[in-house]
Protein backbone atom coordinates (compact mmCIF):
# COMPACT_ATOMS: atom_id res chain seq x y z
CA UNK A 1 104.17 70.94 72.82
CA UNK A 2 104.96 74.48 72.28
CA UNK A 3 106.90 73.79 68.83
CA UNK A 4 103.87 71.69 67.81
CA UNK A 5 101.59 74.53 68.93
CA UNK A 6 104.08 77.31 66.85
CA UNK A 7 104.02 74.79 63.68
CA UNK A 8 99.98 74.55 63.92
CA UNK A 9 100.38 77.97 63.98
CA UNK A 10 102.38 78.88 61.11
CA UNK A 11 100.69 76.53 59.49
CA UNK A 12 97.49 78.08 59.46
CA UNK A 13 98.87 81.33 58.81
CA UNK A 14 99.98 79.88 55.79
CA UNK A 15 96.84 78.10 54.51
CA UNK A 16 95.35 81.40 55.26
CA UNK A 17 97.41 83.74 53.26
CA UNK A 18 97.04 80.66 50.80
CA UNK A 19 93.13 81.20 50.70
CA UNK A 20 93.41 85.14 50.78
CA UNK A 21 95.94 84.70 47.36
CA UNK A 22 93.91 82.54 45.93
CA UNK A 23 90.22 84.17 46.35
CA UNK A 24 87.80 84.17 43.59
CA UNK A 25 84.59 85.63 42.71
CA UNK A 26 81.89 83.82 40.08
CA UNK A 27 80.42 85.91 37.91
CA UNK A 28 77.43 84.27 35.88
CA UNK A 29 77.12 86.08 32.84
CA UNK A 30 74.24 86.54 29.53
CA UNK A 31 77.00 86.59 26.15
CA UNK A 32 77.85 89.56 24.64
CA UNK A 33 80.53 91.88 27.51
CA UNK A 34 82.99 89.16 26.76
CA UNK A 35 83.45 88.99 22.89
CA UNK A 36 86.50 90.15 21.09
CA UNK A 37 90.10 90.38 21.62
CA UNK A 38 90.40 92.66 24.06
CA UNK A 39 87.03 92.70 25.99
CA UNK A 40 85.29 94.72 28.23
CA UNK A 41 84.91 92.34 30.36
CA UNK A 42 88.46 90.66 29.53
CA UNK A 43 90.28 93.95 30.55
CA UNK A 44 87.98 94.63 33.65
CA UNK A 45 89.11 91.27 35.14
CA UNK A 46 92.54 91.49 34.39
CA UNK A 47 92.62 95.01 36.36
CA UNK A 48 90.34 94.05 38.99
CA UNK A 49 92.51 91.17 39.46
CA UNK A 50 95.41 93.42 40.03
CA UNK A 51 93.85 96.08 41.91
CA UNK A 52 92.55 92.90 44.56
CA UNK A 53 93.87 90.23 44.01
CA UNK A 54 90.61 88.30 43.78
CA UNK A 55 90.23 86.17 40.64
CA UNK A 56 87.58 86.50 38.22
CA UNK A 57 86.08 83.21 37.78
CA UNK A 58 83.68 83.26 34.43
CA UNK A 59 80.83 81.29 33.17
CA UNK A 60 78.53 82.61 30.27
CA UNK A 61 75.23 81.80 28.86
CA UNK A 62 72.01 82.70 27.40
CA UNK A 63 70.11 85.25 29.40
CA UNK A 64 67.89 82.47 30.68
CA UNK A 65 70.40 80.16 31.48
CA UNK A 66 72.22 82.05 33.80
CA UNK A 67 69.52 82.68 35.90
CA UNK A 68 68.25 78.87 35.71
CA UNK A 69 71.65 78.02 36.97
CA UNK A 70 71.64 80.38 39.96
CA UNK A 71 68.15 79.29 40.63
CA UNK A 72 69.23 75.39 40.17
CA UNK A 73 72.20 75.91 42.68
CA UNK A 74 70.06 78.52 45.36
CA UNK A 75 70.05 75.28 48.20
CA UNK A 76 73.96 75.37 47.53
CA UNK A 77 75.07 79.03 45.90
CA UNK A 78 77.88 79.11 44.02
CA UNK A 79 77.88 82.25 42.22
CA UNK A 80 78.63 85.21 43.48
CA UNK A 81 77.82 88.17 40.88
CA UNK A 82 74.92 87.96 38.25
CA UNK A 83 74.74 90.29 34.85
CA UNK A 84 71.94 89.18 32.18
CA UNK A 85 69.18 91.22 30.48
CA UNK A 86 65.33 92.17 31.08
CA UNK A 87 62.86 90.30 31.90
CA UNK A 88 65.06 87.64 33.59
CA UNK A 89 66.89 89.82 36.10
CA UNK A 90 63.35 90.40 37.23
CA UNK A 91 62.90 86.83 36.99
CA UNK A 92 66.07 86.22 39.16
CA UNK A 93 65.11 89.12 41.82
CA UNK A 94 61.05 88.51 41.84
CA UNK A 95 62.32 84.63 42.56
CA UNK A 96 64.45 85.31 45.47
CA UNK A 97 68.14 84.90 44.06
CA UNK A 98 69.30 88.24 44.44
CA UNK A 99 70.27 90.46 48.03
CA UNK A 100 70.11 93.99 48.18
CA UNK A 101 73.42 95.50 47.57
CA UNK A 102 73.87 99.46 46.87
CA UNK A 103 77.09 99.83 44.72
CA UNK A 104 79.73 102.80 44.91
CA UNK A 105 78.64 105.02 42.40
CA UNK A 106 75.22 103.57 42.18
CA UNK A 107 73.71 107.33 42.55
CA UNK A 108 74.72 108.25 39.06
CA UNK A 109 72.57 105.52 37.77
CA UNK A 110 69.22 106.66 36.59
CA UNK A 111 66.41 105.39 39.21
CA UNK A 112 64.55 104.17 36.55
CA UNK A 113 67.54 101.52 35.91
CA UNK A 114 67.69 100.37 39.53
CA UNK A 115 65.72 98.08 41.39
CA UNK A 116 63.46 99.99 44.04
CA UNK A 117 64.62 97.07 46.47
CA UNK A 118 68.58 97.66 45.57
CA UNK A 119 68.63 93.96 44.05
CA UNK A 120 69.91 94.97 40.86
CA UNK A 121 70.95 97.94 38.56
CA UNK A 122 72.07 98.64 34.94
CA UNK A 123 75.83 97.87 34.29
CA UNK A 124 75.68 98.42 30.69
CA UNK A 125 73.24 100.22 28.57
CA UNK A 126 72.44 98.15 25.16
CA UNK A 127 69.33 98.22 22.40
CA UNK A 128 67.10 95.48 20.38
CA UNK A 129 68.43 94.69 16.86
CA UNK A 130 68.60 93.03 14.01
CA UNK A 131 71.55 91.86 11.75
CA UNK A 132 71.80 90.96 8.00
CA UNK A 133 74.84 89.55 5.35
CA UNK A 134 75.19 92.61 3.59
CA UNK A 135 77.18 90.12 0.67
CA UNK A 136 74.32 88.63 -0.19
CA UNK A 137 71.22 90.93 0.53
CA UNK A 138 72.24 94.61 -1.16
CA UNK A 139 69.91 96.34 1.37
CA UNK A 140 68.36 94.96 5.00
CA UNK A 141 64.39 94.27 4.98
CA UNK A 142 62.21 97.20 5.46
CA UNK A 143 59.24 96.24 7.28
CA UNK A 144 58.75 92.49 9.31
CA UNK A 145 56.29 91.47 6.48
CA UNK A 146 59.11 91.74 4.26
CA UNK A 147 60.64 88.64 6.15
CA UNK A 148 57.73 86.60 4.73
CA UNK A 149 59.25 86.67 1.33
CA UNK A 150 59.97 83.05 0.24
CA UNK A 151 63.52 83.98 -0.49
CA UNK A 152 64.24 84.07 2.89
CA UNK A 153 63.07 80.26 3.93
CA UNK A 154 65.79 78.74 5.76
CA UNK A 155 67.77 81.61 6.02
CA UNK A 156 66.04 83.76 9.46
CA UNK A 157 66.55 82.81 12.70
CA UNK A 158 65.96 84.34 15.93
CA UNK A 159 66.80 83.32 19.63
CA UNK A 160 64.13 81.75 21.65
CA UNK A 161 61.43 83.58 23.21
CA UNK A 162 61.43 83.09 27.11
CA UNK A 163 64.63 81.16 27.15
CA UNK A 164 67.46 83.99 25.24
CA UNK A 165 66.61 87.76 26.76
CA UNK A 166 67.68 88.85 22.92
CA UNK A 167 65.03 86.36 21.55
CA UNK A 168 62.46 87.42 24.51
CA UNK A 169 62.85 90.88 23.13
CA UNK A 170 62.27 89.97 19.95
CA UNK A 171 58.18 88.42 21.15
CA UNK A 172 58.23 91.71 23.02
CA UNK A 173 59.14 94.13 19.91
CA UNK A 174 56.50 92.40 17.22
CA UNK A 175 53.97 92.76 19.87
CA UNK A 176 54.59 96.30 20.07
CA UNK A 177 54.64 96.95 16.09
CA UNK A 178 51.88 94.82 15.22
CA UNK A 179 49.63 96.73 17.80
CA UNK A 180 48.42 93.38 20.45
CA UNK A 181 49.42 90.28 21.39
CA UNK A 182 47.15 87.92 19.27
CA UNK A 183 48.28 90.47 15.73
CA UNK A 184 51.48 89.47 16.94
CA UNK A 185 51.70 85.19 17.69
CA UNK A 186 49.50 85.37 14.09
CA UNK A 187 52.89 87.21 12.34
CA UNK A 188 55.11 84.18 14.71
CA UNK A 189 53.03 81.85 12.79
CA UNK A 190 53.59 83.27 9.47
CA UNK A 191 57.47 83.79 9.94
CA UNK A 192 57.95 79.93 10.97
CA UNK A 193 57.78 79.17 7.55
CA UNK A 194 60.96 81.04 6.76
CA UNK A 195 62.40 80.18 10.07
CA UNK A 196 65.20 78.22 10.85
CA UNK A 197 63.88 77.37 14.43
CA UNK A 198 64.80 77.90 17.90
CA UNK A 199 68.46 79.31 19.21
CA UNK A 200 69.27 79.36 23.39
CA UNK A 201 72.06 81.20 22.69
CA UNK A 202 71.57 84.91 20.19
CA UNK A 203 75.68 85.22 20.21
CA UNK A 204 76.43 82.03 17.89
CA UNK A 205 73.33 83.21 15.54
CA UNK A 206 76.29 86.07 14.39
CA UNK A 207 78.83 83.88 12.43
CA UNK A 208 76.11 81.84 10.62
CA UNK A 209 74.73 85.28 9.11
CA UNK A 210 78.38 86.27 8.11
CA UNK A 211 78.93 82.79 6.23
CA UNK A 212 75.30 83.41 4.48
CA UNK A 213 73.97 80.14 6.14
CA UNK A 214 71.32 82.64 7.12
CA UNK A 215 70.49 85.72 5.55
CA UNK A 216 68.85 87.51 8.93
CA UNK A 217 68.89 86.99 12.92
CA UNK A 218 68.03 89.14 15.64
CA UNK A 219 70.82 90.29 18.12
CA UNK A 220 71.43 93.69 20.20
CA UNK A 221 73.52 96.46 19.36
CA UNK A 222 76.08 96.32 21.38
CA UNK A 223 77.21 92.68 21.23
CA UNK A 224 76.76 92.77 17.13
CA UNK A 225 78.59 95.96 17.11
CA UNK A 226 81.91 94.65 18.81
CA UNK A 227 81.39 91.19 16.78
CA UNK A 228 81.65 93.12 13.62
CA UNK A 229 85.25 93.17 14.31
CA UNK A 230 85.19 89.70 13.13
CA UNK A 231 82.37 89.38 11.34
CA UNK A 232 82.65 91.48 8.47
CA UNK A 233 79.49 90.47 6.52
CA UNK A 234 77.23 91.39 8.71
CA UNK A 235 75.16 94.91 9.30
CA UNK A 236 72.94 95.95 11.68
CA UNK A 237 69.26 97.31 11.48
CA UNK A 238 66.08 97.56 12.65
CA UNK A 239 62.79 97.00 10.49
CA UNK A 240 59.16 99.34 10.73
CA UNK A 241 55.43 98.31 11.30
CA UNK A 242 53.13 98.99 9.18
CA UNK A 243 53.17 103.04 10.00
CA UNK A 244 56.62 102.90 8.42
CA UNK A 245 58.45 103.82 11.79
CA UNK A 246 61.64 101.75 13.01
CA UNK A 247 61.46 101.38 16.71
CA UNK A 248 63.48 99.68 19.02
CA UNK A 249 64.20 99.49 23.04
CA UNK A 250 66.86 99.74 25.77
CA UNK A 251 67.81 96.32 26.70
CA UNK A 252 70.66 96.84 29.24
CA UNK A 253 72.54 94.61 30.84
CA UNK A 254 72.10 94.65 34.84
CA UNK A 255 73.99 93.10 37.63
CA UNK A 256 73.16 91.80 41.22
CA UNK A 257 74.42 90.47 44.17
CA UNK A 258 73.36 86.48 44.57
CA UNK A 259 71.88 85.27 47.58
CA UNK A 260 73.63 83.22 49.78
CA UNK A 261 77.00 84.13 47.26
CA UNK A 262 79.70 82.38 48.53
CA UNK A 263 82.46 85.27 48.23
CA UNK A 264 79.64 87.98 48.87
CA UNK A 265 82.00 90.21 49.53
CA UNK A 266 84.53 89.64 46.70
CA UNK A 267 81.37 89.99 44.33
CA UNK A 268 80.40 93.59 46.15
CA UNK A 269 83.78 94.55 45.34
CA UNK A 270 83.68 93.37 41.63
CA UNK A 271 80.05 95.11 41.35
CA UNK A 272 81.70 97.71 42.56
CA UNK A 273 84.77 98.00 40.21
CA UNK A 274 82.67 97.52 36.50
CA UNK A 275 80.79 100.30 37.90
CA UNK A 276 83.46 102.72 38.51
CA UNK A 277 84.36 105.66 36.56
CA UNK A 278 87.02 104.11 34.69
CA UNK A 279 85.50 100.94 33.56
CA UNK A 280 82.34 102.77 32.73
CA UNK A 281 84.66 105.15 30.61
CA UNK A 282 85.90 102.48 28.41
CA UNK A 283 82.44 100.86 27.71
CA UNK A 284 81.82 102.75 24.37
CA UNK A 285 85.66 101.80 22.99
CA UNK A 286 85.75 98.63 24.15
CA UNK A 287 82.35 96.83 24.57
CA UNK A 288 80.59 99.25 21.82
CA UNK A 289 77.96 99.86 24.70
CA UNK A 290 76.57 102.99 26.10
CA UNK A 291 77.90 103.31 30.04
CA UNK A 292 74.89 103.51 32.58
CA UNK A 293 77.12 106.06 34.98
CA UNK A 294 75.72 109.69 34.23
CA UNK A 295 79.18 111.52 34.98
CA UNK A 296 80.12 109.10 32.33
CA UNK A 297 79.37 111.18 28.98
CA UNK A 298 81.63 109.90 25.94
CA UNK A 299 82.14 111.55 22.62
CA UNK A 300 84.59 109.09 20.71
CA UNK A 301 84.10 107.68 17.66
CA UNK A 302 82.42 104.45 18.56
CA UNK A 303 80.10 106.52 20.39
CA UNK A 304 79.47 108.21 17.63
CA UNK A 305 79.35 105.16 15.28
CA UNK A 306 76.63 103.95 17.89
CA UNK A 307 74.41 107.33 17.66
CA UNK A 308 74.80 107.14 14.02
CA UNK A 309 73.38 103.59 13.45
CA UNK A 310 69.68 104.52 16.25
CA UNK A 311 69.42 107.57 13.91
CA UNK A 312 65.58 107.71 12.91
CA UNK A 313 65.03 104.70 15.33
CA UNK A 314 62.13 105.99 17.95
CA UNK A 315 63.08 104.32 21.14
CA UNK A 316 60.15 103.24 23.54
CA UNK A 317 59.75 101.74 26.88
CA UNK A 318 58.40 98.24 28.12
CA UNK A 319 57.05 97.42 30.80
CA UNK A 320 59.47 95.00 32.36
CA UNK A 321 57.17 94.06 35.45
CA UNK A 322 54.21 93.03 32.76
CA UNK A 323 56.51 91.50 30.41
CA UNK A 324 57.78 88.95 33.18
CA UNK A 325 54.23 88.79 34.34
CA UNK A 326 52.93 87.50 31.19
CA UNK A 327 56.09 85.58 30.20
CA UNK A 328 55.19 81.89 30.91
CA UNK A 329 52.38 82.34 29.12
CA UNK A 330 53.05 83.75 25.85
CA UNK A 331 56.46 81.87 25.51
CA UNK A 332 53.89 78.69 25.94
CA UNK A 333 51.80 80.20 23.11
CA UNK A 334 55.10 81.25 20.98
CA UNK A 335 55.59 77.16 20.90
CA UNK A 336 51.83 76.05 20.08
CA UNK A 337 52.01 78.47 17.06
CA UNK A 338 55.28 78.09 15.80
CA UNK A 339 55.56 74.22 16.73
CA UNK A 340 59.31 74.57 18.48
């Protein structure tokens, strides 16, 4: 009995240093912190892996679709961290899949980038754009009537409203040039002639603008930044209203703790660690972002490739809580007028 009672023993030591090798934490993520060889997010798991031992397991997709899987999977969680953009982290906190977790570091994130409740904060600070194939158009459109010109049907296409957070910014930028709502879905109508129609994912919209199959797409800076690496047609810009001003919008990406997360604790430590000092440092080089940490102050030169591209851009401020608000309904409206 007692060498039975020894091997159960040693046994489930074994199983249990087993589990503790093997531990992972899911990380549900919008496209974009991933891309190119290395990544931000490539080298931040491979040193978080070392530093813990916990394994980064990784599943991207549309801003949207993220959060619809967390939300599909809340009676039986199986993510454990969750980074996508405005207005779906909202979504994801205002629908009860997030906890209240208060990072390391967190402090030196501006408190207009963190959730009053502690659900979620910025990870990664990123802007609205647009791209073009600079081989085939000599210079970008000026203005968004310009992308009315018949030369461009079949060749613009832009994620989908309500579904992509890129292509959600997108409804939320023409509303803001063209003054209201209603001047707004009457430009959505116009464009659908020239557009290609609708896109879950803004990442893949990239390569078909560098092979000319479209001549325009929306994106944000810093994922069509760091794709540039591969993608050498394409440029990136931003177009004015009708008061000739280019404007644009922080559209960070932010990160929360799920509800119910399996390896809660794994994914505080992984918040955590992309939040530290020394990934935050690396954000510009690598991931052609802007780091959210405000000890965090770089001066390379993709920094200052990024401040030279916004120059002469005005940058203004949505309101996030309104847009989500209002969201079901005008991405119901976006359909009826341009028939997706």
């Amino acid at each position: 009995m007692k060498r039975l009672a020894l091997f159960a023993a040693v046994t489930a030591a074994l199983l249990a240093g087993s589990a503790q090798a093997e531990e992972v934490v899911t990380l549900y993520s919008a496209d974009g912190l991933h891309d190119g060889t290395p990544s931000w997010y490539g080298n931040a798991f491979e040193a978080f892996t070392k530093a813990t031992g916990i394994k980064v397991q990784y599943i991207e997709d549309g801003s949207g679709g993220v959060v619809q899987r967390v939300a599909k999977e809340a009676t039986n969680p199986q993510c454990d961290v969750l980074v996508t953009l405005p207005p779906f982290i909202q979504k994801a906190a205002a629908d009860g899949l997030l906890q209240a977790y208060t990072p390391a570091g967190a402090d030196q994130v501006a408190a207009e980038q963190r959730d009053p409740q502690g659900r979620f904060l910025a990870l990664v600070y990123n802007y609205q754009d647009f791209i073009y194939n600079a081989s085939v158009l000599k210079e970008p459109p000026k203005t968004f009537e310009d992308l009315l010109d018949p030369k461009f049907k079949g060749k613009i296409q832009y994620s989908t409203p309500g579904v992509a957070g890129d292509g959600t910014a997108v409804m939320v930028q023409v509303f803001h040039v063209f003054g209201s709502k209603d001047a707004g879905f009457d430009y959505f109508g116009k464009l659908q002639v020239n557009n290609v129609g609708p896109s879950k994912s803004t990442g893949k919209l990239t390569a078909l603008v560098n092979k000319g199959e479209l001549y325009v797409a929306n994106g944000d800076l810093q994922m069509n930044v760091d794709q540039m690496k591969n993608n050498p047609n394409i440029r990136i810009f931003w177009m004015a209203g009708k008061d000739g001003k280019r404007s644009t919008f922080a559209l960070p990406y932010y990160v929360g703790l799920v509800k119910g997360a399996p390896h809660a604790e794994a994914g505080k430590k992984l918040i955590d660690f992309l939040l530290a000092r020394e990934q935050q440092a690396t954000v510009t080089t690598v991931a052609q972002g802007l780091p959210v940490r405000k000890d965090v102050q770089p001066n390379d030169a993709a920094f200052q490739n990024l401040k030279s591209l916004m120059q002469g851009v005005e940058i203004w401020a949505p309101d996030w809580n309104k847009v989500l608000e209002d969201l079901p309904a005008d991405a119901e409206r976006w359909k009826k007028v341009t028939g997706s």
